[in-house]
C-alpha atoms as a PDB file:
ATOM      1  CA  UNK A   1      94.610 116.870  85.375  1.00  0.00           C
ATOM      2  CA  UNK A   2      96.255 115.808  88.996  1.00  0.00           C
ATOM      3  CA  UNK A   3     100.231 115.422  88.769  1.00  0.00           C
ATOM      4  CA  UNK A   4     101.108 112.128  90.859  1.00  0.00           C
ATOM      5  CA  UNK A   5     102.146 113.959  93.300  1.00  0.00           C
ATOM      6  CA  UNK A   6      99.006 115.385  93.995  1.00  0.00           C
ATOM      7  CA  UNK A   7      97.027 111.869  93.538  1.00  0.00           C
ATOM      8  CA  UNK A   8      99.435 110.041  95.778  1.00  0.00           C
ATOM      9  CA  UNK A   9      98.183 112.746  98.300  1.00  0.00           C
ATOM     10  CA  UNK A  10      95.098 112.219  98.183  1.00  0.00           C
ATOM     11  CA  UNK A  11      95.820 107.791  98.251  1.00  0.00           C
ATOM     12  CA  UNK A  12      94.762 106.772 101.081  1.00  0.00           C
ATOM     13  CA  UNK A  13      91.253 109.069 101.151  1.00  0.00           C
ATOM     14  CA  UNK A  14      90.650 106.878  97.819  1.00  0.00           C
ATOM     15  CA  UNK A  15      91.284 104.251  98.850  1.00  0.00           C
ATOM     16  CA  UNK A  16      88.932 104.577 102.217  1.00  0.00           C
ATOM     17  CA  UNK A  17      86.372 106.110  99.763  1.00  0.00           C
ATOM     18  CA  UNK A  18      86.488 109.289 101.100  1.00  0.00           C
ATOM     19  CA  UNK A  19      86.841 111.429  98.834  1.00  0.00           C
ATOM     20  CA  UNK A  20      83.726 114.146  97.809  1.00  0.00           C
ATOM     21  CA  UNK A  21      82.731 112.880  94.459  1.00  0.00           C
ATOM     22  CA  UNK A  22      84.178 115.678  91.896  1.00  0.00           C
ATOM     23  CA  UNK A  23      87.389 114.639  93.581  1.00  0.00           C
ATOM     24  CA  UNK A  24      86.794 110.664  93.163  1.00  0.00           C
ATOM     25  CA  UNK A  25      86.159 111.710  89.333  1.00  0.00           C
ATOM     26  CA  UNK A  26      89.428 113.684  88.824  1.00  0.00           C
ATOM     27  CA  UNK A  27      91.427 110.650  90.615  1.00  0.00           C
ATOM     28  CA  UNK A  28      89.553 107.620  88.789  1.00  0.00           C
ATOM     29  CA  UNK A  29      90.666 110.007  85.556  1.00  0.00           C
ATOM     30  CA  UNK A  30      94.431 110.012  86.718  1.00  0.00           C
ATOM     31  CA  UNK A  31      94.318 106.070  87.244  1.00  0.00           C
ATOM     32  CA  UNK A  32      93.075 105.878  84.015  1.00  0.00           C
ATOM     33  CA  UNK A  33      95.578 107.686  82.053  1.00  0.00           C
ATOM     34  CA  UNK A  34      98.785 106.977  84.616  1.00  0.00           C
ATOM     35  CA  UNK A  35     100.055 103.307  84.261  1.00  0.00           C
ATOM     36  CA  UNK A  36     101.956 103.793  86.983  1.00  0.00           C
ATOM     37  CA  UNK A  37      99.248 105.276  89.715  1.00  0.00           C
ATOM     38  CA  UNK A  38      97.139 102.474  88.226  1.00  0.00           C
ATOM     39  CA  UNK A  39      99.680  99.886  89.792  1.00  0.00           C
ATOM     40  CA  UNK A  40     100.107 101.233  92.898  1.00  0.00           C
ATOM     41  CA  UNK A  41      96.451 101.668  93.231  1.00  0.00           C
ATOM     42  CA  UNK A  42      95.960  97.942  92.236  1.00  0.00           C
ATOM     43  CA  UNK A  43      99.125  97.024  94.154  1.00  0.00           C
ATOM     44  CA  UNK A  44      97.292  98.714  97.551  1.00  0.00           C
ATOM     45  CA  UNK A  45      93.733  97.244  96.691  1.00  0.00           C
ATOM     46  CA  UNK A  46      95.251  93.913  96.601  1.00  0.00           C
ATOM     47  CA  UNK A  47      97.659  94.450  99.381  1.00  0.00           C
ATOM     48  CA  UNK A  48      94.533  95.691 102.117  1.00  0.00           C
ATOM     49  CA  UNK A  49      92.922  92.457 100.666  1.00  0.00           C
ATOM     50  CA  UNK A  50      95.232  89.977 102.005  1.00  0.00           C
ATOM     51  CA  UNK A  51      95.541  92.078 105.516  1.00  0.00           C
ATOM     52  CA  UNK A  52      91.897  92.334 106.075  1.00  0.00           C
ATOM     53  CA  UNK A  53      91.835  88.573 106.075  1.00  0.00           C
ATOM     54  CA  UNK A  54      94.451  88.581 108.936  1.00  0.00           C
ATOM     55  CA  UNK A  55      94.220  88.341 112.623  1.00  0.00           C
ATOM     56  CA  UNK A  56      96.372  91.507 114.565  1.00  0.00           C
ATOM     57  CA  UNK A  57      99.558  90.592 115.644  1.00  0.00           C
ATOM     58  CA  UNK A  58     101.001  91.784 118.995  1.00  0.00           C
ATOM     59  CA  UNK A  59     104.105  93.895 118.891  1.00  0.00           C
ATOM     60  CA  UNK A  60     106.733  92.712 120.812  1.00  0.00           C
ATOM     61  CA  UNK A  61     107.112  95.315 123.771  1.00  0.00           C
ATOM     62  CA  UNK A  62     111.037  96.120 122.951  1.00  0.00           C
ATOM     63  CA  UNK A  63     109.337  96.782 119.704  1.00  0.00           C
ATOM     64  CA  UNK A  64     107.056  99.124 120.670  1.00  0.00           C
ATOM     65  CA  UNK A  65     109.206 100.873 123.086  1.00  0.00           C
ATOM     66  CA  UNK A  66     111.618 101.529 120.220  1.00  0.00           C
ATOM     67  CA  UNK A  67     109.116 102.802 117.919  1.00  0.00           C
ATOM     68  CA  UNK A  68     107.185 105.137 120.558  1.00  0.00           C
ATOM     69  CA  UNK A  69     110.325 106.719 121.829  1.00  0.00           C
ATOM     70  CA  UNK A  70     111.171 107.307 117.477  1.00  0.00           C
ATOM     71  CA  UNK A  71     108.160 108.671 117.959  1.00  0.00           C
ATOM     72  CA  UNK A  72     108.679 111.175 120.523  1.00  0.00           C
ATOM     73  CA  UNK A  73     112.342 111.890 119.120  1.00  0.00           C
ATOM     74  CA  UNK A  74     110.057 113.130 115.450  1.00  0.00           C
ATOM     75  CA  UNK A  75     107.564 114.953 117.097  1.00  0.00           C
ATOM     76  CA  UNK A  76     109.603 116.767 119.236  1.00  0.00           C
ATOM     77  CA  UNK A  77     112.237 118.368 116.333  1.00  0.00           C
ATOM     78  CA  UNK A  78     108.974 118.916 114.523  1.00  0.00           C
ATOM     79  CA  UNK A  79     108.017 121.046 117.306  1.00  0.00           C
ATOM     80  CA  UNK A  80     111.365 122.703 117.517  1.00  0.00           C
ATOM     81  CA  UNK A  81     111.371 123.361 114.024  1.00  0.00           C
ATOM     82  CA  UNK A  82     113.856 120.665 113.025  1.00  0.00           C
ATOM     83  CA  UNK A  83     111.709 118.578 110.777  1.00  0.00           C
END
């Protein structure tokens, strides 16, 4: 059986459907038996739900700016081994 760790890996590929089937199985059989990956799995479902309904928003430029240089500042100790 996947550990929550491991399922939480693999979220987002379930949740975009995809995952190779065998996979798919072994997560469906961790939501079934893991109250607490069954809410967040339910608590993302709904979540993308009320999104998809939404129009983008703009990001304020100062905004962006902050986030890209954060960005920049991550990768670039990742790169230097810092991360």
């Amino acid at each position: 059986m996947l550990t929550c760790k491991e399922f939480l890996t693999e979220l987002n590929s379930f949740l975009d459907e995809e995952t190779d089937s065998l996979l798919r199985v072994q997560l469906e059989k961790h939501i079934n038996e893991c109250p607490n990956c069954w809410v967040v799995v339910d608590t993302c479902k709904k979540t993308m739900k009320v999104f998809k309904g939404m129009e983008p928003q703009a990001i304020p430029s100062e905004v962006e700016g902050r986030l890209m240089e954060a960005l920049r500042r991550k990768m670039a100790a990742r790169r230097c081994g810092e991360a």
